[in-house]
C-alpha atoms as a PDB file:
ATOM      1  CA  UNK A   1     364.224  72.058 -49.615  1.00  0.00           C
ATOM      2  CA  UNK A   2     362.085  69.673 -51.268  1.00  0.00           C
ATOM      3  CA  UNK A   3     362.979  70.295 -54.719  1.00  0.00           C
ATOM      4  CA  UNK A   4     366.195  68.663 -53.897  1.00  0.00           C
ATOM      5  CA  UNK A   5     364.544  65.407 -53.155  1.00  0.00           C
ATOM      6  CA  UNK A   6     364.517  64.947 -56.869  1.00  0.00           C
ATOM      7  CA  UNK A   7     368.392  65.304 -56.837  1.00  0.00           C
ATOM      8  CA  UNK A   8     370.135  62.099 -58.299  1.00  0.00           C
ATOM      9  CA  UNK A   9     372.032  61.869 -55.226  1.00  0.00           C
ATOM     10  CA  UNK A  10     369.456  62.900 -52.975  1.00  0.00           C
ATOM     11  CA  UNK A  11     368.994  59.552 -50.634  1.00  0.00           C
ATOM     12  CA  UNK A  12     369.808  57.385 -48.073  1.00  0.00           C
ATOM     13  CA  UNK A  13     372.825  55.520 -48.729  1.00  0.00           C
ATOM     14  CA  UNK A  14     375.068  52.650 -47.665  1.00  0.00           C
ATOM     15  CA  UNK A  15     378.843  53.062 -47.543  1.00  0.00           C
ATOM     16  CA  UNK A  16     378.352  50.511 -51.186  1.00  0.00           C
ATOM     17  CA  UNK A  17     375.753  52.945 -52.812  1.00  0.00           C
ATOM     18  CA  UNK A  18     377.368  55.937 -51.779  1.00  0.00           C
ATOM     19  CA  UNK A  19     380.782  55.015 -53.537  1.00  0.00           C
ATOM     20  CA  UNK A  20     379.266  53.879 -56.563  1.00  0.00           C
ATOM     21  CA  UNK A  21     376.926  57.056 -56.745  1.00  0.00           C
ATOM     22  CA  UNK A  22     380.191  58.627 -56.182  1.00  0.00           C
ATOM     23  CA  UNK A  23     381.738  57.163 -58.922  1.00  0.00           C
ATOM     24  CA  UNK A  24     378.858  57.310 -61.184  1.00  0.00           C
ATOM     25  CA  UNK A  25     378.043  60.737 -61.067  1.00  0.00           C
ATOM     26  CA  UNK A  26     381.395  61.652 -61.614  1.00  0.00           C
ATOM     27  CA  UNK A  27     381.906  59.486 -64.812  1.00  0.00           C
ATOM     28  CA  UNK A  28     378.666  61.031 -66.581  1.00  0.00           C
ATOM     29  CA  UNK A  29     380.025  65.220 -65.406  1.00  0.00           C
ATOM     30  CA  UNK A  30     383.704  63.961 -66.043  1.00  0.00           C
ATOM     31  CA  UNK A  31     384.709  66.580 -68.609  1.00  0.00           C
ATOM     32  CA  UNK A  32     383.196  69.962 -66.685  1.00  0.00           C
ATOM     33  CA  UNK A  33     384.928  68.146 -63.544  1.00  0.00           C
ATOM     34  CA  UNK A  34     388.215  67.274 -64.727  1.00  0.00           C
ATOM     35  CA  UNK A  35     388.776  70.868 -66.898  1.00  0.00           C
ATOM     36  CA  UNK A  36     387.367  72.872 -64.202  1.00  0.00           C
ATOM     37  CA  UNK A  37     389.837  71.325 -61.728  1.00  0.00           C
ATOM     38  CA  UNK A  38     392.962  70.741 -64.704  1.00  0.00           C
ATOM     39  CA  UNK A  39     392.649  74.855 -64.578  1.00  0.00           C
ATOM     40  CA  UNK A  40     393.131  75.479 -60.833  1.00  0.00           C
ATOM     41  CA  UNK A  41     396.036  72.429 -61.155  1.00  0.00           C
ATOM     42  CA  UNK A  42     397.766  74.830 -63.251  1.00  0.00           C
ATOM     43  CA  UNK A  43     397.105  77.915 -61.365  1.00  0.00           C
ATOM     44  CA  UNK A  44     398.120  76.146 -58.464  1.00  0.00           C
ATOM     45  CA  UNK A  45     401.363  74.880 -59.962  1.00  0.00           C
ATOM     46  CA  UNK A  46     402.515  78.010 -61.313  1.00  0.00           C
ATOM     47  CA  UNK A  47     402.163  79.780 -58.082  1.00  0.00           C
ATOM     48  CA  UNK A  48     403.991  76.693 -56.630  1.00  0.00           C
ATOM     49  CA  UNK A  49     407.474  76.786 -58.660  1.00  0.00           C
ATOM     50  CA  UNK A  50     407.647  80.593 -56.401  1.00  0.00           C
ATOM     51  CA  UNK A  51     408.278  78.283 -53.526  1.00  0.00           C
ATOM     52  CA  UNK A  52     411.842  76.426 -53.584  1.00  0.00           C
ATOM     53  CA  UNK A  53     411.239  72.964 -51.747  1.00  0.00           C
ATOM     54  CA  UNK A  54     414.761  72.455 -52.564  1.00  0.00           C
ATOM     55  CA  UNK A  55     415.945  75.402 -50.262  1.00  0.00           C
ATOM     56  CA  UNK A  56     413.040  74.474 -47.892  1.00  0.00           C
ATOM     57  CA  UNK A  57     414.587  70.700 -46.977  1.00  0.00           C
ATOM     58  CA  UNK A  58     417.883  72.109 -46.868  1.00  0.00           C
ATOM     59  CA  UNK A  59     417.058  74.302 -43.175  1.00  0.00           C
ATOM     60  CA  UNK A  60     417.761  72.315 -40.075  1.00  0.00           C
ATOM     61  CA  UNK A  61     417.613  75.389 -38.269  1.00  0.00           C
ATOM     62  CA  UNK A  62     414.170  76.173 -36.701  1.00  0.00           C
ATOM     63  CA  UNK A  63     414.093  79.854 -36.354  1.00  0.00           C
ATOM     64  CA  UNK A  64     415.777  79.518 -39.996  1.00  0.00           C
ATOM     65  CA  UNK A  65     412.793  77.286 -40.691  1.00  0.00           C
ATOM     66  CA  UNK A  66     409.728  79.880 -39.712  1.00  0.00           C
ATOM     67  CA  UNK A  67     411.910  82.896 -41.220  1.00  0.00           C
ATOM     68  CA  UNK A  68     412.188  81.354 -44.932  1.00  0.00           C
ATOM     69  CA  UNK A  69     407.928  80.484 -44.685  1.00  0.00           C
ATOM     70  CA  UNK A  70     407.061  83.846 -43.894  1.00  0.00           C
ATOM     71  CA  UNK A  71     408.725  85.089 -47.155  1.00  0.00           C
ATOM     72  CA  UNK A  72     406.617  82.404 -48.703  1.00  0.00           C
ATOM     73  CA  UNK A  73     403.136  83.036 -46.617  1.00  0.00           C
ATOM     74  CA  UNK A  74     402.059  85.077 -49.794  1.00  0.00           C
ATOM     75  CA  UNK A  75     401.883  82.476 -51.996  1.00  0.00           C
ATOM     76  CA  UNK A  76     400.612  79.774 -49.793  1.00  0.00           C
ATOM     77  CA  UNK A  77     397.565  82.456 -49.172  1.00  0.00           C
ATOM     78  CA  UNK A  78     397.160  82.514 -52.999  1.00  0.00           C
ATOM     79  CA  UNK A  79     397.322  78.783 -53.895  1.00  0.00           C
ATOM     80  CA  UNK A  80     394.674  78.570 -50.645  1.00  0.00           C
ATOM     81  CA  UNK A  81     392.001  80.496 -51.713  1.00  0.00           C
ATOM     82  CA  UNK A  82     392.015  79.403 -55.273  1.00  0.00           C
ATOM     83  CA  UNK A  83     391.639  76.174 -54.256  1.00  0.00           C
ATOM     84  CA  UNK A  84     388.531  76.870 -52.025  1.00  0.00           C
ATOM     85  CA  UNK A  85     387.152  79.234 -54.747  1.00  0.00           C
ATOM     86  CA  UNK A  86     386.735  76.437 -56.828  1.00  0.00           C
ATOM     87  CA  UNK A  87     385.797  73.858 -54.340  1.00  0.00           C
ATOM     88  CA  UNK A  88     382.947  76.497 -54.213  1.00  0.00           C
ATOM     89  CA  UNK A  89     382.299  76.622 -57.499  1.00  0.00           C
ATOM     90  CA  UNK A  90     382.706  72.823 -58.204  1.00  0.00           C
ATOM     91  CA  UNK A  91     380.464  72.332 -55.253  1.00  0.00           C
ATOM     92  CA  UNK A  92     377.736  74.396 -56.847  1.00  0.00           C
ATOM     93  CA  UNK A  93     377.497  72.654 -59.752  1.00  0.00           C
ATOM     94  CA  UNK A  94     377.472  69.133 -58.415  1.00  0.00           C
ATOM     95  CA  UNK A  95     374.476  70.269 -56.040  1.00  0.00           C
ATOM     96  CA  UNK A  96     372.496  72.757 -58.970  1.00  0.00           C
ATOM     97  CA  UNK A  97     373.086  70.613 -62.575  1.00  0.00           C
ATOM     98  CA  UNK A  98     370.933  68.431 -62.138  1.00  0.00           C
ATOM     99  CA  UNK A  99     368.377  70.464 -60.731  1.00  0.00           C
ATOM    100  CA  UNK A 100     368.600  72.964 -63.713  1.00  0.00           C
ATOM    101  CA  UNK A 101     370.075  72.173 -67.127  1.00  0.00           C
ATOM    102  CA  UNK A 102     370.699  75.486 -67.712  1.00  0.00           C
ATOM    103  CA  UNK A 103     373.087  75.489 -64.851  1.00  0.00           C
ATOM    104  CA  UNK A 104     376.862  75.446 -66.306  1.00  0.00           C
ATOM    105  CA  UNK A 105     380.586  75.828 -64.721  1.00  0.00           C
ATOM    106  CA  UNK A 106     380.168  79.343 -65.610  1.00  0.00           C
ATOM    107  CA  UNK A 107     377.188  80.618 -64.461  1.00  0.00           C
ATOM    108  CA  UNK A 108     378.292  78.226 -61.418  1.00  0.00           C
ATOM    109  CA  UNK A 109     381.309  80.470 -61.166  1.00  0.00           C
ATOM    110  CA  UNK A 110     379.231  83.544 -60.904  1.00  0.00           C
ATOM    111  CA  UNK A 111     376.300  82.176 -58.857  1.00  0.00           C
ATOM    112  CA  UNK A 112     378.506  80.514 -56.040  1.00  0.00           C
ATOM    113  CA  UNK A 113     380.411  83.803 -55.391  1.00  0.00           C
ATOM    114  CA  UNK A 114     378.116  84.738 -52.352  1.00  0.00           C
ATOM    115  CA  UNK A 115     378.764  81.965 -50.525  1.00  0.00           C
ATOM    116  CA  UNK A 116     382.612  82.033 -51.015  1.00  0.00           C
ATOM    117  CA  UNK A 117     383.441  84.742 -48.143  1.00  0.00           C
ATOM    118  CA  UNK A 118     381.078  83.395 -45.958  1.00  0.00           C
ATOM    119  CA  UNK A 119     382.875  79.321 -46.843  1.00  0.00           C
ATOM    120  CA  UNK A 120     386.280  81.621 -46.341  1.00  0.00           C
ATOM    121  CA  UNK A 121     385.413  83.002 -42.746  1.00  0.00           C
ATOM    122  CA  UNK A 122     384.142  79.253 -41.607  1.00  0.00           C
ATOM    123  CA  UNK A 123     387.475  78.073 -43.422  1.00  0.00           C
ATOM    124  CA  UNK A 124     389.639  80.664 -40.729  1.00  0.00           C
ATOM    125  CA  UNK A 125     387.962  79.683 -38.094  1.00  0.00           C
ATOM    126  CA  UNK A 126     388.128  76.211 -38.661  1.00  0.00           C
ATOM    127  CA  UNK A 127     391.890  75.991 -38.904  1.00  0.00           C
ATOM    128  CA  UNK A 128     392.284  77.996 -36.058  1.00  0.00           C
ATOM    129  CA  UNK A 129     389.935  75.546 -34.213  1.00  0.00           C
ATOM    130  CA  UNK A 130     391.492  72.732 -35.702  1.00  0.00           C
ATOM    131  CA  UNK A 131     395.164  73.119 -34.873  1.00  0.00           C
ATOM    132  CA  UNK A 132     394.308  73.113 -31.555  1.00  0.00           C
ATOM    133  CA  UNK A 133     392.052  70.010 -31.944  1.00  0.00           C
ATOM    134  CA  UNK A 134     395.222  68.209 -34.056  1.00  0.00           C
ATOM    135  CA  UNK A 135     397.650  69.488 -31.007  1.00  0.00           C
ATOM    136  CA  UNK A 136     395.438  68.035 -28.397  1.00  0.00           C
ATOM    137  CA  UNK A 137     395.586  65.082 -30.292  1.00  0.00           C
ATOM    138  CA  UNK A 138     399.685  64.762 -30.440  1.00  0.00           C
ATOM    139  CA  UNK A 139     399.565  64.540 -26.138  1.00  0.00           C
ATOM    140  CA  UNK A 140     397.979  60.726 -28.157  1.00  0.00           C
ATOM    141  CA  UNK A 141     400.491  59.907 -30.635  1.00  0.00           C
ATOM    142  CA  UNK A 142     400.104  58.612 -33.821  1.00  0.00           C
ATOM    143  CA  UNK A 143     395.719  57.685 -32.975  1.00  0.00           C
ATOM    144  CA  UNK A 144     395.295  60.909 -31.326  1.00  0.00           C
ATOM    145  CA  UNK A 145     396.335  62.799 -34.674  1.00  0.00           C
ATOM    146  CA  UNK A 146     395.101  60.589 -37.114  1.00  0.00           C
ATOM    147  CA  UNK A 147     391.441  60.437 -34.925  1.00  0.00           C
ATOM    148  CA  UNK A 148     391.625  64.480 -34.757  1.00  0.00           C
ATOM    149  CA  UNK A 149     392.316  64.574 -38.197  1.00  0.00           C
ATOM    150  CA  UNK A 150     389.307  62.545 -39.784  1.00  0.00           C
ATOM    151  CA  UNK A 151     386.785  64.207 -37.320  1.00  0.00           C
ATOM    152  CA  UNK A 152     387.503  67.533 -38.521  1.00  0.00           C
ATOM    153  CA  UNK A 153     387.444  65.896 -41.934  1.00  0.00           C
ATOM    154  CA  UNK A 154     384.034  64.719 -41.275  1.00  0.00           C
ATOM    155  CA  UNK A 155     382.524  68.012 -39.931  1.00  0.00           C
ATOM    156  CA  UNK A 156     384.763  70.045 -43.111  1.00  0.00           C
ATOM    157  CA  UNK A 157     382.412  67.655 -45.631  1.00  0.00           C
ATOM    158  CA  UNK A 158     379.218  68.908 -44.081  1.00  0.00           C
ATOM    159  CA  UNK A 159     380.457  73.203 -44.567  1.00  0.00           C
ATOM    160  CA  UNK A 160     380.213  73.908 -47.954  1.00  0.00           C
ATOM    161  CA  UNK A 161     376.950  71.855 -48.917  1.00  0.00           C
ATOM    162  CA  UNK A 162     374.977  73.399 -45.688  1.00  0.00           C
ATOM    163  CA  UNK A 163     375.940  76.930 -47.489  1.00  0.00           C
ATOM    164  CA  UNK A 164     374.813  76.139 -50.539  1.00  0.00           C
ATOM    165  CA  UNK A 165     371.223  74.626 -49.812  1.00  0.00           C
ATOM    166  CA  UNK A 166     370.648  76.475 -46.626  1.00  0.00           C
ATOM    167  CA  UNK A 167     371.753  79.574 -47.575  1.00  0.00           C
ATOM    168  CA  UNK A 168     375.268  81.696 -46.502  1.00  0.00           C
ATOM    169  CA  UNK A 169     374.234  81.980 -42.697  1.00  0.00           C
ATOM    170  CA  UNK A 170     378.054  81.545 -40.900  1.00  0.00           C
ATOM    171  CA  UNK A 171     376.404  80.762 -37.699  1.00  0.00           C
ATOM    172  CA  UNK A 172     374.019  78.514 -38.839  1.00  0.00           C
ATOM    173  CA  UNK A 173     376.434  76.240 -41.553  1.00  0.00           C
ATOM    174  CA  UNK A 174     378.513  75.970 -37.975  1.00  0.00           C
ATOM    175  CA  UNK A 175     375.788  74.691 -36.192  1.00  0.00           C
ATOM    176  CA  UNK A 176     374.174  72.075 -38.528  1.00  0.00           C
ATOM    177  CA  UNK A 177     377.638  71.170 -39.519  1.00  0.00           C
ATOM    178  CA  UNK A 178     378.087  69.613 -35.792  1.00  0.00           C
ATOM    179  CA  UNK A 179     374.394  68.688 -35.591  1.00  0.00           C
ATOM    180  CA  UNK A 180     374.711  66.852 -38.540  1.00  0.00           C
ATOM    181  CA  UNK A 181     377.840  65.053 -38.035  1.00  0.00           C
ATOM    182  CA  UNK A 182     377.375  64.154 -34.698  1.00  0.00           C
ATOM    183  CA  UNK A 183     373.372  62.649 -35.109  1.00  0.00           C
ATOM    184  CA  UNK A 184     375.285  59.414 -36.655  1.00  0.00           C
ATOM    185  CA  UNK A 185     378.825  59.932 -35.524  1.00  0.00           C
ATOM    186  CA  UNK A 186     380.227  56.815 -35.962  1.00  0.00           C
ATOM    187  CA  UNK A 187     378.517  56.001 -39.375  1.00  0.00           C
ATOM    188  CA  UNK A 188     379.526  59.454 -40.360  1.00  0.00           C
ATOM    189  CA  UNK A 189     383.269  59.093 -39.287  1.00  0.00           C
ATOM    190  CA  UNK A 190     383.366  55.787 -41.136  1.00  0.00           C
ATOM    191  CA  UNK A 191     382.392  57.103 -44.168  1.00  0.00           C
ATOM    192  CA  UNK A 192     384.522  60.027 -43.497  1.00  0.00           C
ATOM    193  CA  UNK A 193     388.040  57.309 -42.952  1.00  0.00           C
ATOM    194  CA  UNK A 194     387.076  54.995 -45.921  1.00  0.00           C
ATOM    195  CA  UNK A 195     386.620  58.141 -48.355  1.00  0.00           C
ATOM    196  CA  UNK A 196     390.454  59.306 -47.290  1.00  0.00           C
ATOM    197  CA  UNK A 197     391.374  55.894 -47.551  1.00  0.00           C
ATOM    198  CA  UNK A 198     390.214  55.549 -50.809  1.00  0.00           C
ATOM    199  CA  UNK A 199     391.936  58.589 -51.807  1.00  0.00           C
ATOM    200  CA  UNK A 200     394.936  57.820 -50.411  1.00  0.00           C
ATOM    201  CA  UNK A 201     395.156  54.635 -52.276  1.00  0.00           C
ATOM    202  CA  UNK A 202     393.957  56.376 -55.706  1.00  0.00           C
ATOM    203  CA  UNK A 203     396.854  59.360 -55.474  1.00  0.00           C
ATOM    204  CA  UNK A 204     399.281  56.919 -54.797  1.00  0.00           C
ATOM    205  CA  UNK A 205     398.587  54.629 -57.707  1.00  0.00           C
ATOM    206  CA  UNK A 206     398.407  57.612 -60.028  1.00  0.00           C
ATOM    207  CA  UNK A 207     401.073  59.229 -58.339  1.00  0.00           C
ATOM    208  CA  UNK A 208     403.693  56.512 -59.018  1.00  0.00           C
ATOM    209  CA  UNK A 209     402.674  56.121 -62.716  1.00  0.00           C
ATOM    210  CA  UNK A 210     403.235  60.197 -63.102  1.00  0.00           C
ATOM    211  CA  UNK A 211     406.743  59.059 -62.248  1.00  0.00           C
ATOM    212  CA  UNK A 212     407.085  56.232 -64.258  1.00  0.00           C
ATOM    213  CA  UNK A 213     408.951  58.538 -66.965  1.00  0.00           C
ATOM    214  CA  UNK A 214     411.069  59.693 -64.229  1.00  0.00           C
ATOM    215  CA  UNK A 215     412.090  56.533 -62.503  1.00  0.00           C
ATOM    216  CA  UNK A 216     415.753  56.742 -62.763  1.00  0.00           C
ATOM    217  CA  UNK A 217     415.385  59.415 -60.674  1.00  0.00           C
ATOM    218  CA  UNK A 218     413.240  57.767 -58.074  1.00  0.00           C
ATOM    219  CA  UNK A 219     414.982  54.558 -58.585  1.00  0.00           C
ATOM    220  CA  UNK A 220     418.113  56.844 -56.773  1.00  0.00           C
ATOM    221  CA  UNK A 221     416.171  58.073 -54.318  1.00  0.00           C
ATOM    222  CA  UNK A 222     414.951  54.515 -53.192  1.00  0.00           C
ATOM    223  CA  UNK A 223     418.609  53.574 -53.455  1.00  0.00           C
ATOM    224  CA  UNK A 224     419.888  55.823 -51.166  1.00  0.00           C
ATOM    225  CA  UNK A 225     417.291  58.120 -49.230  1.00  0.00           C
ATOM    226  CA  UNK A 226     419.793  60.887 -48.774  1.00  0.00           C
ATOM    227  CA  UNK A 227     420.040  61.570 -52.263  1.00  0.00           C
ATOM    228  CA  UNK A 228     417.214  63.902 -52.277  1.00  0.00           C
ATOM    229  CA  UNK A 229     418.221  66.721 -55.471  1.00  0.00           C
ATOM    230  CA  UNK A 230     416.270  64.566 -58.314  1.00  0.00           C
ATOM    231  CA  UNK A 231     412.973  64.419 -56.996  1.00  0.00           C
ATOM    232  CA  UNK A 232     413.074  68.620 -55.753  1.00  0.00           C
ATOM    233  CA  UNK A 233     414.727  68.904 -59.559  1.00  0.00           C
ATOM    234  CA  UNK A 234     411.472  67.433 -60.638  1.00  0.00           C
ATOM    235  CA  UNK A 235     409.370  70.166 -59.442  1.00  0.00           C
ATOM    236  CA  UNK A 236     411.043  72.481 -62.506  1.00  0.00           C
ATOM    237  CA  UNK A 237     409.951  70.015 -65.011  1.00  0.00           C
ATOM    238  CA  UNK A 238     407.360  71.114 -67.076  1.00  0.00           C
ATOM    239  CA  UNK A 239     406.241  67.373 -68.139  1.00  0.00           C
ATOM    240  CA  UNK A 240     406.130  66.657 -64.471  1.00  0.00           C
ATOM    241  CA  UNK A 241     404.119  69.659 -63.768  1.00  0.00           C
ATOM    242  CA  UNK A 242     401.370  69.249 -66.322  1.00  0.00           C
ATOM    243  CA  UNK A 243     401.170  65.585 -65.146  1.00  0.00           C
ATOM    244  CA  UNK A 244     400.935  66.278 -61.581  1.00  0.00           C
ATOM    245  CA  UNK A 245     398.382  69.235 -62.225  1.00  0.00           C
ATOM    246  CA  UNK A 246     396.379  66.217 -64.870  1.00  0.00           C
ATOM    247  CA  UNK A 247     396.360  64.439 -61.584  1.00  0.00           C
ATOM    248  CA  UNK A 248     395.363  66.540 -59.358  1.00  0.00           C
ATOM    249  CA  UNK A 249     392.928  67.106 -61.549  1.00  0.00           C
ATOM    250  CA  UNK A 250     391.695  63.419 -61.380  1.00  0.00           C
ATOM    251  CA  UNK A 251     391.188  63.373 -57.716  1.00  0.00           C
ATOM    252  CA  UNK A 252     390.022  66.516 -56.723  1.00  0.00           C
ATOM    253  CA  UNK A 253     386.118  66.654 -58.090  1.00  0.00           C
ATOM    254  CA  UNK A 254     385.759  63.673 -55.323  1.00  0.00           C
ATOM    255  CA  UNK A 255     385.786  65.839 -52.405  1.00  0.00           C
ATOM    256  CA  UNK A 256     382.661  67.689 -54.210  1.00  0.00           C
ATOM    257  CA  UNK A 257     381.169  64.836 -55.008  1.00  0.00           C
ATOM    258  CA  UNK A 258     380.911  62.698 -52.120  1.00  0.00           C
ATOM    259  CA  UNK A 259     380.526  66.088 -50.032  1.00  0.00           C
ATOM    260  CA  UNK A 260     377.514  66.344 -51.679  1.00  0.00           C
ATOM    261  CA  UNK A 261     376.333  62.958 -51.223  1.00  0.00           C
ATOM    262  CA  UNK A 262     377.699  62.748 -47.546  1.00  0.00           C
ATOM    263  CA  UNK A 263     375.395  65.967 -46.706  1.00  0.00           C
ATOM    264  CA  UNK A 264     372.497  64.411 -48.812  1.00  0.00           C
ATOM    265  CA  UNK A 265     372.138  61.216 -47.144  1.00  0.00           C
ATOM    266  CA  UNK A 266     372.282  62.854 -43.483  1.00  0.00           C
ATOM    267  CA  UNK A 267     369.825  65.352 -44.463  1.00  0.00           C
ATOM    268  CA  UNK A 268     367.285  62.509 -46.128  1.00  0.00           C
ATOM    269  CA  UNK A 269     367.905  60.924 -42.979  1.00  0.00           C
ATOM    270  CA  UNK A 270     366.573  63.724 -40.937  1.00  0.00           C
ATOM    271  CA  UNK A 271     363.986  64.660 -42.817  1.00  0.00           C
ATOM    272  CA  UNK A 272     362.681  60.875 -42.901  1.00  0.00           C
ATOM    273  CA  UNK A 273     363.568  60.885 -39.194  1.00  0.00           C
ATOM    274  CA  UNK A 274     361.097  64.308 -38.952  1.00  0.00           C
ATOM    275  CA  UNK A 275     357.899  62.237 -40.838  1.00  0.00           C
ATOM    276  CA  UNK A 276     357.987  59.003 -38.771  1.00  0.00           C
ATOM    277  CA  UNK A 277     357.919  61.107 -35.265  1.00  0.00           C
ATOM    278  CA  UNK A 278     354.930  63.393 -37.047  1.00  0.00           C
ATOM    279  CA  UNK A 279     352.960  60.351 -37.972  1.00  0.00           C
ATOM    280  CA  UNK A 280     350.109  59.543 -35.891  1.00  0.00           C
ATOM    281  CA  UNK A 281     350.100  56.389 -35.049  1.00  0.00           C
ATOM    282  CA  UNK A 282     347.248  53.420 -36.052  1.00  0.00           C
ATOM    283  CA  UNK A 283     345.621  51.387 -33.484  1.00  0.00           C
ATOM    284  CA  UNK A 284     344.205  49.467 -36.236  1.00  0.00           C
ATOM    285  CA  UNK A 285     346.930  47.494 -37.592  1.00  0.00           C
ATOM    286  CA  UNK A 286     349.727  49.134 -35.760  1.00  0.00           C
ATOM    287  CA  UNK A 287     351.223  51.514 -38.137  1.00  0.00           C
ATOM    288  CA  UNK A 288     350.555  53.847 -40.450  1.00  0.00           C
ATOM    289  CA  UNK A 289     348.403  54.950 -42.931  1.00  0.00           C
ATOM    290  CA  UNK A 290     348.481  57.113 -46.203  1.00  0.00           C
ATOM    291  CA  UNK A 291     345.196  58.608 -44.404  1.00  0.00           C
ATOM    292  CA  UNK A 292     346.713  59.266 -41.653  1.00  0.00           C
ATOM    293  CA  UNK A 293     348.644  61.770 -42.250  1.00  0.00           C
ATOM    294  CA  UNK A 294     345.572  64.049 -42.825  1.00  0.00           C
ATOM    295  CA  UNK A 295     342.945  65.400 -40.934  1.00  0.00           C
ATOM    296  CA  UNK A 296     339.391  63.284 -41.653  1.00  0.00           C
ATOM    297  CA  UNK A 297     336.286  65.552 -41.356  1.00  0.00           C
ATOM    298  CA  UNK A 298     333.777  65.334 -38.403  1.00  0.00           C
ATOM    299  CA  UNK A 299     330.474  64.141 -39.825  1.00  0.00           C
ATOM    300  CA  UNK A 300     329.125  67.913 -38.889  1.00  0.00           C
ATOM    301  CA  UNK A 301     331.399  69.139 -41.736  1.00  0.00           C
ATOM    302  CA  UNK A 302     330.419  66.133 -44.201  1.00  0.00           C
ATOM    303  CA  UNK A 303     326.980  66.659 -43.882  1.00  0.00           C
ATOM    304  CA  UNK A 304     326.676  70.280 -45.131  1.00  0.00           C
ATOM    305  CA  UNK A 305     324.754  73.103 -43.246  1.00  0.00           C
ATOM    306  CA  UNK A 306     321.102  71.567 -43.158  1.00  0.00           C
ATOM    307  CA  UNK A 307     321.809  68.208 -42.008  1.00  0.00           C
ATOM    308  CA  UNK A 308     319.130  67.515 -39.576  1.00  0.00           C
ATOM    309  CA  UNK A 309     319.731  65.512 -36.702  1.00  0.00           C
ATOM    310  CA  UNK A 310     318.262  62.692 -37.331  1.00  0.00           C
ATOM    311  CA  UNK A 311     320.963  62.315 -40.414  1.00  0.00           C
ATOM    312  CA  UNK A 312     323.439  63.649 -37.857  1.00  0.00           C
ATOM    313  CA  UNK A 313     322.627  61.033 -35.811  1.00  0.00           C
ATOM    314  CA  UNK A 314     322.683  58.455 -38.640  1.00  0.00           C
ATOM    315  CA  UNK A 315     325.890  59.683 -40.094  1.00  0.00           C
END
């Protein structure tokens, strides 16, 4: 565990240093990042166009509704799992990089494989857990979802990290997950609702100038609402496609990322919390020494084994 003290994110942060370690950390690993992610946008897409949206906003009918998504459960299984395989794998090489030089996206790929059924198991069991914990939250409204949403959001950030520096135990990446989360909970769901925020804000912006070639067609929409048929005709363009996927792309190494950092701070935390409560403490000057920290010898053991004791005495 120590060896990741040396970790460039490895700290305690503020919400400010956090962001811009974020940020900065991303900037210098950009190109593995953004490639890495570009390839599951594509994947992602492709499997995508096998789902018609168009036919999907058509059904008023419930029953109709749940029929037409179980003919499309397949590839909404697909698109799922490729997108937390390489959360794994992008995951893995934000935490081992700079640790190891020799670490790549590749050998990240390979390497982060044993922790992927254990991350998909926690991954089941969280959403069953979780649409209970978003349904309890409807009886509230609008705050009851929105409060469910970003605490399971918080506790998600913790999963994948725990795995990969504390090893694949399921039970245990459940346990420290909560442990974690909860020992600051309200610095930790801050964190957790300015992150989404910030997201929010960045898709949008980047969202609106992927449509920027296509703005006749969203100028019609805004127009007149109803008019829904050129934004769903946009999902067959292939310019729109690569865009979205370029992104995507963008946005999605930042869940790594500040996963990484989220998990790092609370566990510098701890460990910092661990030291101060092991100090002994110094009646001298009321805190706490270097020295302290070890054992001094009795003056038996300084003195060597024929100390008389008249030196004994003197020592």
């Amino acid at each position: 565990m120590d060896s990741f003290r040396t970790h460039p994110l490895y700290r305690i942060h503020n919400i400010d240093s956090a962001m811009s370690s974020m940020f900065s950390f991303y900037k210098k690993h950009f190109i593995v990042l953004f490639i890495t992610s570009l390839i599951m946008s594509l994947i992602t897409q492709y499997i995508s166009g096998m789902i018609d949206m168009a036919e999907l906003q058509g059904i008023t009918d419930p029953a109709e509704m749940v029929e037409k998504l179980r003919q499309y459960i397949g590839p909404m299984v697909i698109i799922s799992l490729i997108s937390l395989l390489f959360s794994t794998i992008i995951h893995y090489y934000v935490i081992y990089n700079p640790l190891d030089s020799g670490t790549n996206i590749i050998n990240s790929a390979i390497r982060s494989l044993r922790y992927f059924i254990p991350y998909l198991i926690i991954m089941v069991l969280f959403a069953f857990v979780g649409s209970f914990a978003l349904a309890i939250g409807l009886l509230a409204i609008v705050i009851g979802v929105l409060f469910a949403a970003l605490y399971l959001a918080m506790i998600y950030f913790f999963i994948l990290p725990i795995l990969l520096v504390e090893g694949p135990g399921i039970a245990n990446a459940i346990s420290r997950s909560l442990v974690l989360s909860h020992r600051k909970f309200w610095s930790n769901y801050g964190w957790t609702a300015a992150f989404v925020v910030l997201l929010l804000v960045v898709s949008i912006i980047l969202s609106g100038l992927v449509l920027l070639p296509f703005s006749g067609s969203l100028l019609k929409v805004l127009a007149d609402p109803e008019i829904a048929t050129p934004v769903t005709d946009l999902a067959k363009n292939p310019l729109y496609l690569i865009l979205s996927a370029a992104v995507n792309a963008l946005t999605f190494p930042l869940f790594s990322v500040f996963a990484v950092i989220f998990y790092f701070n609370a566990l510098a935390g701890e460990q910092r919390a661990t030291i101060v409560e092991e100090e002994p403490f110094s009646e001298d000057n009321g805190g706490v020494s270097v020295n302290d920290l070890y054992a001094r010898p009795e003056p038996d053991d300084m003195a060597g084994p024929d100390v008389t004791d008249e030196n004994r005495n003197k020592a």
